[in-house]
N, C-alpha and C. Protein backbone atom coordinates (compact mmCIF):
# COMPACT_ATOMS: atom_id res chain seq x y z
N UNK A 1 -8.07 -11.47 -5.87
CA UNK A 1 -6.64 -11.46 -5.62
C UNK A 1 -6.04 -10.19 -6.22
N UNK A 2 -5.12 -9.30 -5.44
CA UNK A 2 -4.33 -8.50 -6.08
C UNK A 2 -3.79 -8.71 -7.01
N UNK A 3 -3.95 -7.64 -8.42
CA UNK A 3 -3.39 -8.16 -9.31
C UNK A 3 -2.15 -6.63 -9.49
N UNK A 4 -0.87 -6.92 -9.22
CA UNK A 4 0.13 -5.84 -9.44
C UNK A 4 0.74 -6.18 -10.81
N UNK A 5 0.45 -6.94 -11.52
CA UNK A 5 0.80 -7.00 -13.13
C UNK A 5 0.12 -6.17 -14.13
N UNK A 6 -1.08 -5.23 -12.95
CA UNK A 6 -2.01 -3.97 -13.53
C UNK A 6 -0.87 -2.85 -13.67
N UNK A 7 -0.15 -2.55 -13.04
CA UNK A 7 0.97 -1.50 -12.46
C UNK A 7 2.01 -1.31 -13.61
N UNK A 8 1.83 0.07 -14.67
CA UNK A 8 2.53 0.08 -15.17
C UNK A 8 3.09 1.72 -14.88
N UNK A 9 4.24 1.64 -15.39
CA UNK A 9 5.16 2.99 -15.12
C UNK A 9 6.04 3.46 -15.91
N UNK A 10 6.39 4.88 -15.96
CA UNK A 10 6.21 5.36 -17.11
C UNK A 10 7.95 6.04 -16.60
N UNK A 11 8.52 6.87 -17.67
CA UNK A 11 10.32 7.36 -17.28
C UNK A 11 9.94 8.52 -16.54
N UNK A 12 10.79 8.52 -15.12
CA UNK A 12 10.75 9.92 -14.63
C UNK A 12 11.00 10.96 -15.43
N UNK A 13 10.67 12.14 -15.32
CA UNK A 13 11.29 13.07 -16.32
C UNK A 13 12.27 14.09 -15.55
N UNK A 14 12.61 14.14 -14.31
CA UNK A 14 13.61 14.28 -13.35
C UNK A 14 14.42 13.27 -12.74
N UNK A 15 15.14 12.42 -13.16
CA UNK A 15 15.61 11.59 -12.48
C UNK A 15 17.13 11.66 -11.35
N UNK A 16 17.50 13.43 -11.92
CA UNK A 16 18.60 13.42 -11.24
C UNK A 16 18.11 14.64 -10.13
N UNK A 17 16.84 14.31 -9.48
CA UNK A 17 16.16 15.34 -8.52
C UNK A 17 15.41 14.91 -7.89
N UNK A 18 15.70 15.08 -6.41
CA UNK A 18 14.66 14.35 -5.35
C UNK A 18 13.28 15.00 -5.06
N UNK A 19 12.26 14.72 -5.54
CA UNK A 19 11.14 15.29 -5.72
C UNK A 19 9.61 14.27 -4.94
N UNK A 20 9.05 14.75 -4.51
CA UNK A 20 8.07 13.42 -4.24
C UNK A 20 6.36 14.05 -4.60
N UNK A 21 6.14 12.45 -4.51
CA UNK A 21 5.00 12.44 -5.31
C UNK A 21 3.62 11.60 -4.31
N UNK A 22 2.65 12.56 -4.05
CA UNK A 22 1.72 12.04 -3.23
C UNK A 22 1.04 11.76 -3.50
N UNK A 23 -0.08 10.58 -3.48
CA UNK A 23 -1.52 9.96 -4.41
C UNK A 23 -2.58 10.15 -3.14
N UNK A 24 -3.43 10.46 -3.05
CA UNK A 24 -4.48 10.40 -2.12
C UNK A 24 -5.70 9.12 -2.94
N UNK A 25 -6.15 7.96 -2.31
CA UNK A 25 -6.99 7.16 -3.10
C UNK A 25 -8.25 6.89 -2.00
N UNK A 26 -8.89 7.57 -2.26
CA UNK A 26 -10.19 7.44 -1.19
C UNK A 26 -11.28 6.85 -1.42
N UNK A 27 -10.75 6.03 -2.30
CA UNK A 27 -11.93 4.74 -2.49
C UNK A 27 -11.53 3.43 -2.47
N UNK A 28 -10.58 3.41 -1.13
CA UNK A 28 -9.89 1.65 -1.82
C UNK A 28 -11.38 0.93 -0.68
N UNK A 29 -11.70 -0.36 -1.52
CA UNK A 29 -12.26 -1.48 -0.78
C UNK A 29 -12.07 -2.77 -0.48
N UNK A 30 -12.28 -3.30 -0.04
CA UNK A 30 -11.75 -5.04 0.58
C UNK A 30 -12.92 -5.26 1.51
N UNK A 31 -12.60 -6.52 1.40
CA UNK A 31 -13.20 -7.20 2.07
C UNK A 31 -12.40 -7.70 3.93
N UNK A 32 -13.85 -7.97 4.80
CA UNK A 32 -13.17 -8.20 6.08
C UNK A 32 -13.16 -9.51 5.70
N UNK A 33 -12.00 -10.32 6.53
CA UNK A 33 -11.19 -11.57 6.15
C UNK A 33 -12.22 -12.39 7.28
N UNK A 34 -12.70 -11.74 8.26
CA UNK A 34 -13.07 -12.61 9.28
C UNK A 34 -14.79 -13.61 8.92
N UNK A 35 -15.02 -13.36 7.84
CA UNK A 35 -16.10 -14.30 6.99
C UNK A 35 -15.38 -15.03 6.48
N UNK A 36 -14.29 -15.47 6.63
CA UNK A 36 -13.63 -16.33 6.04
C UNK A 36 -11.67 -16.26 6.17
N UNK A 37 -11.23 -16.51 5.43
CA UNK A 37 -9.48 -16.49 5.89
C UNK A 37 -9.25 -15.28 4.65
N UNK A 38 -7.80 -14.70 4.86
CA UNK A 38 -7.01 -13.16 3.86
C UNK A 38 -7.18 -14.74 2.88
N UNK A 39 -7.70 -14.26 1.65
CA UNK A 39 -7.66 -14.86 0.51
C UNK A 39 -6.15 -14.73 -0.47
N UNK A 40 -5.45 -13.46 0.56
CA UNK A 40 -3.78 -13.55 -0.80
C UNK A 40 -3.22 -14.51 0.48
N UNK A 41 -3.42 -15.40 1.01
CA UNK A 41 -2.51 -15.86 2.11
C UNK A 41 -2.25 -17.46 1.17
N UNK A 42 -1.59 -17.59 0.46
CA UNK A 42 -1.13 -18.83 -0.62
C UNK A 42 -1.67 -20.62 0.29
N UNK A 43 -0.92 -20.20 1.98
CA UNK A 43 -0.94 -21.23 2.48
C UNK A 43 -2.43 -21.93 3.06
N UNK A 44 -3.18 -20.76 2.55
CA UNK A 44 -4.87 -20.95 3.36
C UNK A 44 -5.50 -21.29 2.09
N UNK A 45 -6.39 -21.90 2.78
CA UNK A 45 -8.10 -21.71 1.70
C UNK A 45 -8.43 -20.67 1.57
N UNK A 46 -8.84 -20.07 0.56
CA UNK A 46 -9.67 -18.85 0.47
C UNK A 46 -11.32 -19.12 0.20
N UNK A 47 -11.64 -18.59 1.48
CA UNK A 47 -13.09 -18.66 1.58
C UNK A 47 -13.97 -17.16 1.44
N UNK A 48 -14.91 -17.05 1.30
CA UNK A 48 -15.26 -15.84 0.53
C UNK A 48 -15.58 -15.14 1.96
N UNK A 49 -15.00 -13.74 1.85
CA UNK A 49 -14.91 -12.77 2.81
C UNK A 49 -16.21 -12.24 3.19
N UNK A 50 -15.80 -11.40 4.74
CA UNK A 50 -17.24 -11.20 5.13
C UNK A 50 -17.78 -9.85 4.39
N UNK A 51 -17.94 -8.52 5.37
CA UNK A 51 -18.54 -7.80 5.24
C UNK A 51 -17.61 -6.35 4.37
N UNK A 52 -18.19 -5.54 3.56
CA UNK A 52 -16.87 -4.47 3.16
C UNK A 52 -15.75 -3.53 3.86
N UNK A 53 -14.95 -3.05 3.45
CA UNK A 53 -14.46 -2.50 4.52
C UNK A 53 -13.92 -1.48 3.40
N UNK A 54 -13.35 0.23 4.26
CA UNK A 54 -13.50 1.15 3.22
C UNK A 54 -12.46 2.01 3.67
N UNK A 55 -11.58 2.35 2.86
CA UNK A 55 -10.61 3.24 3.49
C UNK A 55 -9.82 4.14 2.40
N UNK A 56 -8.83 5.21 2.55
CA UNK A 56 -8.14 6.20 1.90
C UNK A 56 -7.13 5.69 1.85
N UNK A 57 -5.99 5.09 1.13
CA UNK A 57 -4.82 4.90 0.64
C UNK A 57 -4.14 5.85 0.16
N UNK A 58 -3.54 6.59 0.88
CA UNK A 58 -2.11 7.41 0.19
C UNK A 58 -1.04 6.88 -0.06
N UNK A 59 -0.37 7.58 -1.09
CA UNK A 59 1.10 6.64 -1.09
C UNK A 59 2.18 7.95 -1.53
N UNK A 60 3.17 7.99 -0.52
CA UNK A 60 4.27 9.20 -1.13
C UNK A 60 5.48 8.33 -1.41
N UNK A 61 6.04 9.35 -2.07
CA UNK A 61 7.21 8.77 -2.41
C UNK A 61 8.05 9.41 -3.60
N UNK A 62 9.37 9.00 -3.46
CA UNK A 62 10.59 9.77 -4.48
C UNK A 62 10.89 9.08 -5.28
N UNK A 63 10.41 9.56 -6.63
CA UNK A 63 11.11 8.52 -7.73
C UNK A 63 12.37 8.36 -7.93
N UNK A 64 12.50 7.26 -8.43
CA UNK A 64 14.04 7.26 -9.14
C UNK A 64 13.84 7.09 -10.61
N UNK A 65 14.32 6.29 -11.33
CA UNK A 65 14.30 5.91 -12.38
C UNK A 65 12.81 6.63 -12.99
N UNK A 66 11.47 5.73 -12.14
CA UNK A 66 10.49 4.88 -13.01
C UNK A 66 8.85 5.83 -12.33
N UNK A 67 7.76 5.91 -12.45
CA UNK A 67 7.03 7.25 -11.78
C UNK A 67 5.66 5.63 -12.12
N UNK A 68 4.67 6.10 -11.31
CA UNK A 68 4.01 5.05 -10.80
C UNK A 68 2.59 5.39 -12.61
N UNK A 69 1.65 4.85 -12.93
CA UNK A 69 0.91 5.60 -13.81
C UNK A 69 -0.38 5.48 -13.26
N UNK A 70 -1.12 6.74 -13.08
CA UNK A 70 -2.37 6.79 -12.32
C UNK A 70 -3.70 5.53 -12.52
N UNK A 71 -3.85 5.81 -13.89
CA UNK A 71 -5.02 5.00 -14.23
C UNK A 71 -4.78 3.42 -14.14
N UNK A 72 -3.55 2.85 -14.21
CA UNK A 72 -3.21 1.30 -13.74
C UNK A 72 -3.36 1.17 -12.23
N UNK A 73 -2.49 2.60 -11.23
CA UNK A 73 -2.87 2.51 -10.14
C UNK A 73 -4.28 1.95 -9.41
N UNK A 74 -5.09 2.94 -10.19
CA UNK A 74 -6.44 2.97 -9.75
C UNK A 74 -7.25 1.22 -10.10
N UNK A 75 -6.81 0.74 -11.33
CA UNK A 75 -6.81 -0.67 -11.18
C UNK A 75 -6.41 -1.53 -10.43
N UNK A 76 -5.35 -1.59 -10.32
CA UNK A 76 -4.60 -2.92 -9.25
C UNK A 76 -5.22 -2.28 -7.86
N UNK A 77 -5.55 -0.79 -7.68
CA UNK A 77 -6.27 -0.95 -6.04
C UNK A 77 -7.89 -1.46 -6.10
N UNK A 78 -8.07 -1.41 -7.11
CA UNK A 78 -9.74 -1.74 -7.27
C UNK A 78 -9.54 -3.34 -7.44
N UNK A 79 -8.61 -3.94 -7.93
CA UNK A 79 -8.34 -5.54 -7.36
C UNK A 79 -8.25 -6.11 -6.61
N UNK A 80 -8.32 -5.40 -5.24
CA UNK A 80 -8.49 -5.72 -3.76
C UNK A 80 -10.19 -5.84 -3.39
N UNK A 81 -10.94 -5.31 -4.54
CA UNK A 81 -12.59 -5.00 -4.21
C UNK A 81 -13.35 -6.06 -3.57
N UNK A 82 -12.98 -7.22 -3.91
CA UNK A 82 -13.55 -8.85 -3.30
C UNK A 82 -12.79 -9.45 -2.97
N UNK A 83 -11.61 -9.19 -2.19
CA UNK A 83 -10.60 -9.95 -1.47
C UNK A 83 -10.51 -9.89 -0.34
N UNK A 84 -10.58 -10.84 0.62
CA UNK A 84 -10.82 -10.63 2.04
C UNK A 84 -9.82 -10.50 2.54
N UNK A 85 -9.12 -9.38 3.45
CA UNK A 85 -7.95 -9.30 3.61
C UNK A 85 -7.69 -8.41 4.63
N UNK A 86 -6.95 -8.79 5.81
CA UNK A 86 -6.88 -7.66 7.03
C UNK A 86 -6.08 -6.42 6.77
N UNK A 87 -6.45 -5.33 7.58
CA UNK A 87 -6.10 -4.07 6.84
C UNK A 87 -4.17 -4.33 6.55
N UNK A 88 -3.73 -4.44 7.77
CA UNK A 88 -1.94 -4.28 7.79
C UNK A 88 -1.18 -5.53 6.38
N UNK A 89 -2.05 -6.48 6.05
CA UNK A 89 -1.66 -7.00 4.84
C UNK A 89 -1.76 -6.25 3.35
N UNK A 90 -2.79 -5.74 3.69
CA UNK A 90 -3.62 -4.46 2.45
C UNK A 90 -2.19 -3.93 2.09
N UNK A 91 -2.23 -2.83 3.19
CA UNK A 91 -1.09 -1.90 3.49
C UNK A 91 0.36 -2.54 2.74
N UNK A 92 0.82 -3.65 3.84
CA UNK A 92 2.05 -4.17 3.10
C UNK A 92 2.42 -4.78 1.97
N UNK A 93 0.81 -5.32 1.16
CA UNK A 93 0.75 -5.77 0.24
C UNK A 93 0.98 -4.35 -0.91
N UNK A 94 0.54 -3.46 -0.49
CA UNK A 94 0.92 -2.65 -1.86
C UNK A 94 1.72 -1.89 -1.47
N UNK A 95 2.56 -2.04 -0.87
CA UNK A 95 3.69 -0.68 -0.54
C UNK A 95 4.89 -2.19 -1.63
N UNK A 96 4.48 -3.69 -1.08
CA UNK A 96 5.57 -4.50 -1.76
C UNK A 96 5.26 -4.45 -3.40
N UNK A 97 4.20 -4.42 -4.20
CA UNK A 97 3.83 -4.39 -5.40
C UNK A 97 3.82 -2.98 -5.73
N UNK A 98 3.90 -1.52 -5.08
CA UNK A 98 4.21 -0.37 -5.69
C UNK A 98 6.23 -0.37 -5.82
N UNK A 99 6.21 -0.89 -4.89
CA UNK A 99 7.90 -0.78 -4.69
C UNK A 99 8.60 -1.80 -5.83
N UNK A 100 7.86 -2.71 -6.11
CA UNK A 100 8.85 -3.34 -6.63
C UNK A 100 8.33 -3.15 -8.28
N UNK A 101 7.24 -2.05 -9.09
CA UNK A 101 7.00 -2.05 -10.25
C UNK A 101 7.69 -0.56 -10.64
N UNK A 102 7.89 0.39 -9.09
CA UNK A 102 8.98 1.65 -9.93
C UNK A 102 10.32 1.38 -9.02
N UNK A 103 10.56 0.47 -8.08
CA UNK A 103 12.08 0.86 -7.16
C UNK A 103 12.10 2.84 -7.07
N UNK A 104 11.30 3.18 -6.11
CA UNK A 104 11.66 4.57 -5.71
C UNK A 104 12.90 4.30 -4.72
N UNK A 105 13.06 5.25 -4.71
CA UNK A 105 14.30 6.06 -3.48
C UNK A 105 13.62 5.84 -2.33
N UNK A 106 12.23 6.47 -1.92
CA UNK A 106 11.34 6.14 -0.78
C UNK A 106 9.94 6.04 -1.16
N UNK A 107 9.38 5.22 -0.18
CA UNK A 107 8.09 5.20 -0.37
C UNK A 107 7.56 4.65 0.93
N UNK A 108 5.67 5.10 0.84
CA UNK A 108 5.37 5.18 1.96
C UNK A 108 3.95 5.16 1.70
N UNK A 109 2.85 3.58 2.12
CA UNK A 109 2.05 3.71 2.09
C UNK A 109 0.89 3.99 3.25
N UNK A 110 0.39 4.80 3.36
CA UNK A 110 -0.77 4.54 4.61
C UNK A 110 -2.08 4.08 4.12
N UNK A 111 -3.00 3.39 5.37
CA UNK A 111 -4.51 2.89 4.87
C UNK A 111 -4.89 4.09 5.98
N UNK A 112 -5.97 4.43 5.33
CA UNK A 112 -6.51 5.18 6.79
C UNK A 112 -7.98 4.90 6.50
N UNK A 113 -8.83 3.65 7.27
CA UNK A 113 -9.18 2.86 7.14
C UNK A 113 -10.95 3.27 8.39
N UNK A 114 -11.42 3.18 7.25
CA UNK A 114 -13.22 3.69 8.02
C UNK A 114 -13.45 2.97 9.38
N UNK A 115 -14.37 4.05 10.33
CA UNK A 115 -14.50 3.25 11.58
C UNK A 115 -15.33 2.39 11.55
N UNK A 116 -14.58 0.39 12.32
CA UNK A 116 -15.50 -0.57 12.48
C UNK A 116 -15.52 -1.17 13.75
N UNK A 117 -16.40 -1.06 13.93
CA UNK A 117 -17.05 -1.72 15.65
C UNK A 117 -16.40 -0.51 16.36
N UNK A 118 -16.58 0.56 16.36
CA UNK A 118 -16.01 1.64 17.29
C UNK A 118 -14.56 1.74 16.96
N UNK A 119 -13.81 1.31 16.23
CA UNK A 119 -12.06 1.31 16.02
C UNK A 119 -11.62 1.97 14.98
N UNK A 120 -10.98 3.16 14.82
CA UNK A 120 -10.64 3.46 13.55
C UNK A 120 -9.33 3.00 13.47
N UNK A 121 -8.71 2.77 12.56
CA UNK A 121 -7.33 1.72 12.24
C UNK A 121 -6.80 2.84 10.90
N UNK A 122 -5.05 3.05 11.08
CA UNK A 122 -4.29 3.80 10.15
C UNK A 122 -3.46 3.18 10.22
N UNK A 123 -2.53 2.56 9.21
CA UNK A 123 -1.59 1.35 9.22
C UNK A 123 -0.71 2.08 8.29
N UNK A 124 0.57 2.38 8.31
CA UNK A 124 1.84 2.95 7.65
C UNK A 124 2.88 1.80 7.74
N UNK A 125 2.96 1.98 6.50
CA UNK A 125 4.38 0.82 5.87
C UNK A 125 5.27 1.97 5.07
N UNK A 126 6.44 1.63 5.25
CA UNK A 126 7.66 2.45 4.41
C UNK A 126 8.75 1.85 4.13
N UNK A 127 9.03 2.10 2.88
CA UNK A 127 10.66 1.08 2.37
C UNK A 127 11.48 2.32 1.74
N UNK A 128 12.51 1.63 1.89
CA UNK A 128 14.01 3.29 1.41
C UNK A 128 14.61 2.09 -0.05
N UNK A 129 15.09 3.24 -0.46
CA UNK A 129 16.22 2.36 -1.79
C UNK A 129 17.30 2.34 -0.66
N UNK A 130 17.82 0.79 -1.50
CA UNK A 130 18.48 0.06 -0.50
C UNK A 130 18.41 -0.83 0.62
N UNK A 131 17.49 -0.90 0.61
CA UNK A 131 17.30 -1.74 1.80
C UNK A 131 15.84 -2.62 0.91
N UNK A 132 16.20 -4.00 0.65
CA UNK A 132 15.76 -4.69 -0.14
C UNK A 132 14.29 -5.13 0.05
N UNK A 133 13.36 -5.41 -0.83
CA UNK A 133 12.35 -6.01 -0.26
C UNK A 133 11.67 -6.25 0.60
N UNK A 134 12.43 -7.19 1.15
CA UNK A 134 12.28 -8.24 2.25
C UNK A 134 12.05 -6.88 3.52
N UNK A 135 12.55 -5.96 3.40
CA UNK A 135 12.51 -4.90 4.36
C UNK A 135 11.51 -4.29 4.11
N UNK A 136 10.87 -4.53 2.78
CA UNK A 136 9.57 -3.04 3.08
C UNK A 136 8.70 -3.49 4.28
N UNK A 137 8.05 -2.28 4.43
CA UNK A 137 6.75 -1.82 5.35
C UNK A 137 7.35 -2.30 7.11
N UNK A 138 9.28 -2.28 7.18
CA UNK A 138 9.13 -2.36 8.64
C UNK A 138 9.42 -0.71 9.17
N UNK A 139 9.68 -0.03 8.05
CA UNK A 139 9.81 1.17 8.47
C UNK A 139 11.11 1.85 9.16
N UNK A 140 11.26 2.86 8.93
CA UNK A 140 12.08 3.17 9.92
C UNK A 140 12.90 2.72 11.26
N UNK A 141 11.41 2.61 12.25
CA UNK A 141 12.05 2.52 13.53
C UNK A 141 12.73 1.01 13.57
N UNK A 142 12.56 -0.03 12.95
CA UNK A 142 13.33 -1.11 12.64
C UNK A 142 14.63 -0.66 12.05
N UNK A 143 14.61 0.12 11.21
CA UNK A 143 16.17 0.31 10.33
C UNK A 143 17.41 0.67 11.55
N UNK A 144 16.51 1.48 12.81
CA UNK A 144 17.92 1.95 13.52
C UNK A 144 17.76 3.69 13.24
N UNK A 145 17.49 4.11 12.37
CA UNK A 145 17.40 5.58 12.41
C UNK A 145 16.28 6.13 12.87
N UNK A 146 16.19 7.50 12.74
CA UNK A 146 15.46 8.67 13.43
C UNK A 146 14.39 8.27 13.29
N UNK A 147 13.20 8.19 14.48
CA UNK A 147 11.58 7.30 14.28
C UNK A 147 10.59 9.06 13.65
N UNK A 148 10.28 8.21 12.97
CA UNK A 148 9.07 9.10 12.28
C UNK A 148 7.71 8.90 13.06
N UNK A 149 7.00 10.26 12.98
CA UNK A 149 5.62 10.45 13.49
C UNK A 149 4.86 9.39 12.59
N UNK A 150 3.63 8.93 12.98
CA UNK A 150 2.78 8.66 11.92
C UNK A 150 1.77 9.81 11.20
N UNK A 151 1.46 9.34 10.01
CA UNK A 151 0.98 10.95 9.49
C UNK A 151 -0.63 10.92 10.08
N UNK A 152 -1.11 12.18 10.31
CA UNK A 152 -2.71 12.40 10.60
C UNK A 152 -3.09 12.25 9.34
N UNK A 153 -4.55 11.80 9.99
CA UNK A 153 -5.85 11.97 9.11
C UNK A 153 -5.77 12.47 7.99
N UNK A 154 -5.95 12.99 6.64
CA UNK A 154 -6.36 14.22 6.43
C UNK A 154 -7.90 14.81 6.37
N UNK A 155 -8.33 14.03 6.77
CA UNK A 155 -10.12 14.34 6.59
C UNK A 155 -10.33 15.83 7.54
């Protein structure tokens, strides 16, 4: 199970400057859900997941207040390591547990997610300050404003 009570954060040291901050994480792992049910899904059984699955997690974003701290990062994503879980939950699951341990101005997670059975899969979630919670990872083109590209590869 994700654990985002790993996630600690530290005082911006610019807080009155819009600046952003990009993480490249090219070792996140999980498990495929289809050996069994997404194990963070409260309302299911969690049955033990199938096969691994392997992907690059970036995450950008503008602090406000609070700045994310690397080495907790790198924990709470390595808490996904035996959790069976489909990629777009992955995704929305930590754009909601990065967002809600610093409240940035923006943020923006992508999976960009190894090829399986012939499919490569890149899943982008994004939440703005202001627009609460309940809104992360619909992104933009839900809000009504200007639609954003999705980002390439970087490989």
């Amino acid at each position: 199970m994700p654990k985002p009570e790993l996630l600690e954060t530290f005082e911006n040291p610019y807080p009155d400057r819009d600046y952003s901050i990009s993480m490249e994480c090219p070792e996140f792992t999980s498990l495929c859900p289809l050996g069994g049910v997404e194990s963070d899904a409260s309302d299911l059984k969690a049955l033990a997941g199938g096969a691994p699955d392997f992907g690059t997690i970036v995450i950008d974003y503008v602090p406000d207040r609070l700045c994310l701290e690397l080495k907790s990062l790198k924990l709470y994503l390595w808490s996904f390591r035996n959790d069976g879980i489909f990629y777009e939950r992955a995704v929305n699951r930590i754009l909601d547990d990065l967002a809600a341990a610093c409240n940035p101005r923006w943020m923006e997670v992508t999976g960009d997610f190894n090829i399986r059975g012939g499919i490569k899969s890149v899943i982008s979630a994004t939440v703005e300050a202001g627009r609460g919670m309940r809104d992360a990872g619909r992104g933009e083109r839900d809000a009504g404003s200007k639609t954003r590209e999705p980002r390439k590869s970087r490989k």
